[in-house]
N, C-alpha and C. Protein backbone atom coordinates (compact mmCIF):
# COMPACT_ATOMS: atom_id res chain seq x y z
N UNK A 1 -3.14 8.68 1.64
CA UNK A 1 -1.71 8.47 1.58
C UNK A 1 -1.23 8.08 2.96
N UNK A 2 -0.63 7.07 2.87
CA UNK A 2 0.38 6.69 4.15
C UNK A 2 1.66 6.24 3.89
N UNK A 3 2.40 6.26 5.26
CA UNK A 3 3.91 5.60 5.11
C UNK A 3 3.61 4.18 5.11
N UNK A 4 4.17 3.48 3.78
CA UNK A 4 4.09 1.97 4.28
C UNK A 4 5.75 1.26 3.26
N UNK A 5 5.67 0.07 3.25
CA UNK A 5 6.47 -0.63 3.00
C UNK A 5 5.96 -1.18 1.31
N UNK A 6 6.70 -1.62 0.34
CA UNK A 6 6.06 -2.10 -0.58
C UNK A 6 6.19 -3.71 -0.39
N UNK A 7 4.79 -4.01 -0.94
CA UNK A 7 4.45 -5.76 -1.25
C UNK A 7 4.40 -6.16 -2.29
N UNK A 8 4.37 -7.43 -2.87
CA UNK A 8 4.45 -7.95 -3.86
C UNK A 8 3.55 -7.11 -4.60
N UNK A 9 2.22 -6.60 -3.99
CA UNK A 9 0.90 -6.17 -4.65
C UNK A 9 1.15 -4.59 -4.79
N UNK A 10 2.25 -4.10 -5.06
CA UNK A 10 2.56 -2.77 -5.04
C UNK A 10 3.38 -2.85 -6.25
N UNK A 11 3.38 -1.46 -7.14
CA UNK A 11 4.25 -0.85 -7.63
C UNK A 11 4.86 0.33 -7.46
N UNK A 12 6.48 0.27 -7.62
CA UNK A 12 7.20 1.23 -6.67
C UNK A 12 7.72 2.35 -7.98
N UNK A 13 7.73 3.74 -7.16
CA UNK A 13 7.99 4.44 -8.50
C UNK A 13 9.39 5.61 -7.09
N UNK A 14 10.53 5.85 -8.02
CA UNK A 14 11.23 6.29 -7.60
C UNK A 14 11.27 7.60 -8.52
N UNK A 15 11.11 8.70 -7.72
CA UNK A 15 11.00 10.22 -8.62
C UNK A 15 11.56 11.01 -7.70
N UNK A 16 12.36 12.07 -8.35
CA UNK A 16 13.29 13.14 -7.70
C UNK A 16 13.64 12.78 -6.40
N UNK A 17 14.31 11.43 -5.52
CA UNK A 17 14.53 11.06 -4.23
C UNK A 17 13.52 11.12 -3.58
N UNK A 18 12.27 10.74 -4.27
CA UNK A 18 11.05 10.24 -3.19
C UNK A 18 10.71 8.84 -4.11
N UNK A 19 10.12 7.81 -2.91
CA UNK A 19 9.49 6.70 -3.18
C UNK A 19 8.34 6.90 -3.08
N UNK A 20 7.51 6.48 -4.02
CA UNK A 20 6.44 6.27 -4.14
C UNK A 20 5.48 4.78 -4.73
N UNK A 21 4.96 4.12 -4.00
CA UNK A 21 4.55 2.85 -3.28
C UNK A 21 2.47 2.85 -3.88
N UNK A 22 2.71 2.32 -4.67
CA UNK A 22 1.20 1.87 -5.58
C UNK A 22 0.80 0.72 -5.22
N UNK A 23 -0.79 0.45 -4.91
CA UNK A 23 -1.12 -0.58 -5.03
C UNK A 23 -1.32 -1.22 -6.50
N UNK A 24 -1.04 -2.22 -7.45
CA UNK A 24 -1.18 -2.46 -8.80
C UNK A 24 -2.84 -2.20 -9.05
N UNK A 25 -3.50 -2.92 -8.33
CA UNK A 25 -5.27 -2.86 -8.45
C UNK A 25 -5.83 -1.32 -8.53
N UNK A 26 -5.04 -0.51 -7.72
CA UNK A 26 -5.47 0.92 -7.78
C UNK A 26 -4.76 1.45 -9.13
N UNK A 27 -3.63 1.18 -9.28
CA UNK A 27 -3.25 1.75 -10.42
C UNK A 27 -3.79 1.40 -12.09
N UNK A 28 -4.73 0.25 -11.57
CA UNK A 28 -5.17 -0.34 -12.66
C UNK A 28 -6.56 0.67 -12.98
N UNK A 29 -6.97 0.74 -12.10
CA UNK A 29 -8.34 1.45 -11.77
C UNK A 29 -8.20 2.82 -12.26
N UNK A 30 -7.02 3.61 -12.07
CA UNK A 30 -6.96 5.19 -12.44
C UNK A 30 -5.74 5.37 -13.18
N UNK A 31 -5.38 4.33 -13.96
CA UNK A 31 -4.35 4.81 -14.99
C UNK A 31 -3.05 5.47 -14.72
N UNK A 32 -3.09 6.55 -14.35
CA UNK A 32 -1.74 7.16 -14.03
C UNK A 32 -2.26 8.15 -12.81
N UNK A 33 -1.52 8.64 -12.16
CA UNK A 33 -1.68 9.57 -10.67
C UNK A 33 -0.79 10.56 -10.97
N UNK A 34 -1.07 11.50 -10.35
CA UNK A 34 -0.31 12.54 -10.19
C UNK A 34 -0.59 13.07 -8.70
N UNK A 35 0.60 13.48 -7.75
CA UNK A 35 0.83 13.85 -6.28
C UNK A 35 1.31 15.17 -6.10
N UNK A 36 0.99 15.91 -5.65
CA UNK A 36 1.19 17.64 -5.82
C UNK A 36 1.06 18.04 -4.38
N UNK A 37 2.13 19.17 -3.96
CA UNK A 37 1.62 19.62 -2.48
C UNK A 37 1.44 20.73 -3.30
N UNK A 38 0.14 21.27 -2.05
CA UNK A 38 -0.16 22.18 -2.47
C UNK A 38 -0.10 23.01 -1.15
N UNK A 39 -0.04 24.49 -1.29
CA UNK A 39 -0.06 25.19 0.08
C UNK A 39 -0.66 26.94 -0.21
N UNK A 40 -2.46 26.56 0.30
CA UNK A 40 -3.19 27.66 0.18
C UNK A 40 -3.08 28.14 1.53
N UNK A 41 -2.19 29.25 2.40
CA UNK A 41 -1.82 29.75 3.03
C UNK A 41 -2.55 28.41 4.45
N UNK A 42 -3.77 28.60 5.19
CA UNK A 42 -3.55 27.84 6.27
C UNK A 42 -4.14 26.28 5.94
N UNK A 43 -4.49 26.06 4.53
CA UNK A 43 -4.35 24.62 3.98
C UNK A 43 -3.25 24.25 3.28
N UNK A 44 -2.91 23.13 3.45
CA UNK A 44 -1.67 22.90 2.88
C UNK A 44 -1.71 21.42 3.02
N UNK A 45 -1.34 20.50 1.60
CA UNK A 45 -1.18 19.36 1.92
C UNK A 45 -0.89 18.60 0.67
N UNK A 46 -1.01 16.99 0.60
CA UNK A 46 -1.11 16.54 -0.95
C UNK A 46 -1.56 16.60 -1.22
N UNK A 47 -1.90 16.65 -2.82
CA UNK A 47 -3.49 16.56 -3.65
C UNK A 47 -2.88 15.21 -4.42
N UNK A 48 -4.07 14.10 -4.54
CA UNK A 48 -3.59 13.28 -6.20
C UNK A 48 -4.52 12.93 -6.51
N UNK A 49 -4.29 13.36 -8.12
CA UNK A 49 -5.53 13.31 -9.00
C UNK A 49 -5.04 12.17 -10.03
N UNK A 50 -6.19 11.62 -10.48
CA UNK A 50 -6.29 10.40 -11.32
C UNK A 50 -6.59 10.88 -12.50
N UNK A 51 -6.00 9.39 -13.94
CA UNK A 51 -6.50 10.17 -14.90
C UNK A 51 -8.01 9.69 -14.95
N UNK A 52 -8.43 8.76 -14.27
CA UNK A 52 -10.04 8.42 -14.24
C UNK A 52 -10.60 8.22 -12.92
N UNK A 53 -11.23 9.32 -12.80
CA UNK A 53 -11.85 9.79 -11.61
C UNK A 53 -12.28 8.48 -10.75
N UNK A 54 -12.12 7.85 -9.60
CA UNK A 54 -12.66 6.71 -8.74
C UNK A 54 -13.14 7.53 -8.10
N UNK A 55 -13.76 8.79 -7.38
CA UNK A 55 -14.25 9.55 -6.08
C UNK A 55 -13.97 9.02 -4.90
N UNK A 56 -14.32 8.92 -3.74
CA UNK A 56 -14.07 8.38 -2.55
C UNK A 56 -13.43 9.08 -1.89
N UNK A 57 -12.25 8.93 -0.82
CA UNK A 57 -11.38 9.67 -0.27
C UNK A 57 -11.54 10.89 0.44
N UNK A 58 -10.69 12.01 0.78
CA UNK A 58 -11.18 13.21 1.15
C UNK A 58 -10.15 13.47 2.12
N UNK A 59 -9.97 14.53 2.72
CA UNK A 59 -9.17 15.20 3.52
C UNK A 59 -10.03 16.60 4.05
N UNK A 60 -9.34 16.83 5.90
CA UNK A 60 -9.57 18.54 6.05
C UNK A 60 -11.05 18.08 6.53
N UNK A 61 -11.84 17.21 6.60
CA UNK A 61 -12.95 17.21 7.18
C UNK A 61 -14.38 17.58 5.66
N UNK A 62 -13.52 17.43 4.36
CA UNK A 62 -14.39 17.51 3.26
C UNK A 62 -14.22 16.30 2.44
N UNK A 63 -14.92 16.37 1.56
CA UNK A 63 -15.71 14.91 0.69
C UNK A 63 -14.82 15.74 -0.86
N UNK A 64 -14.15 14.83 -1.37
CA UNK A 64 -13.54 15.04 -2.97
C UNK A 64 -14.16 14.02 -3.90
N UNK A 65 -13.89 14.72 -5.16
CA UNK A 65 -14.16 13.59 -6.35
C UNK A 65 -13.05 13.27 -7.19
N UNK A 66 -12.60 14.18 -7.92
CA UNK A 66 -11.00 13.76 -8.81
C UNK A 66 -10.04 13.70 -7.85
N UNK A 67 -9.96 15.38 -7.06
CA UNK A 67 -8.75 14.85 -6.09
C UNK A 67 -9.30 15.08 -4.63
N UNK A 68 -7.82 14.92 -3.76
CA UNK A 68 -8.17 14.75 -2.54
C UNK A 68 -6.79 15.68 -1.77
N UNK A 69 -7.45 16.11 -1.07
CA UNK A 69 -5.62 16.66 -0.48
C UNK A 69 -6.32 16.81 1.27
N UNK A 70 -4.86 16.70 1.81
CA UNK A 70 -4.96 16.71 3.24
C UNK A 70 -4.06 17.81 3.77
């Protein structure tokens, strides 16, 4: 996850006064997302999980498969 701007190659989703900024190709790839903070006392961060697992990614200095949080 980063701060960026949306491009033609993005889809923009506006939920409870946050923007949220998709690439279309990724969204094609995992169907729908879901973005969650989560806060296990000295971890704390986003998680987003796909409805079809791509793996990759990772946060915190560990390796994820469905999700990823930082």
């Amino acid at each position: 996850m980063v701060l960026d701007e949306p491009t033609n190659a993005d889809e923009v989703f506006k939920i409870n006064g946050f923007t949220m900024v998709v690439n279309r190709s990724l969204l094609e790839l995992t169907k729908s997302l879901t973005v969650d903070f989560v806060d296990h006392g000295i971890v704390s961060g986003f998680r987003v999980l796909s409805e079809v697992p791509i793996g990759g990614g990772g946060g915190c200095g560990s390796s994820c498969g469905t999700s990823c949080s930082c």
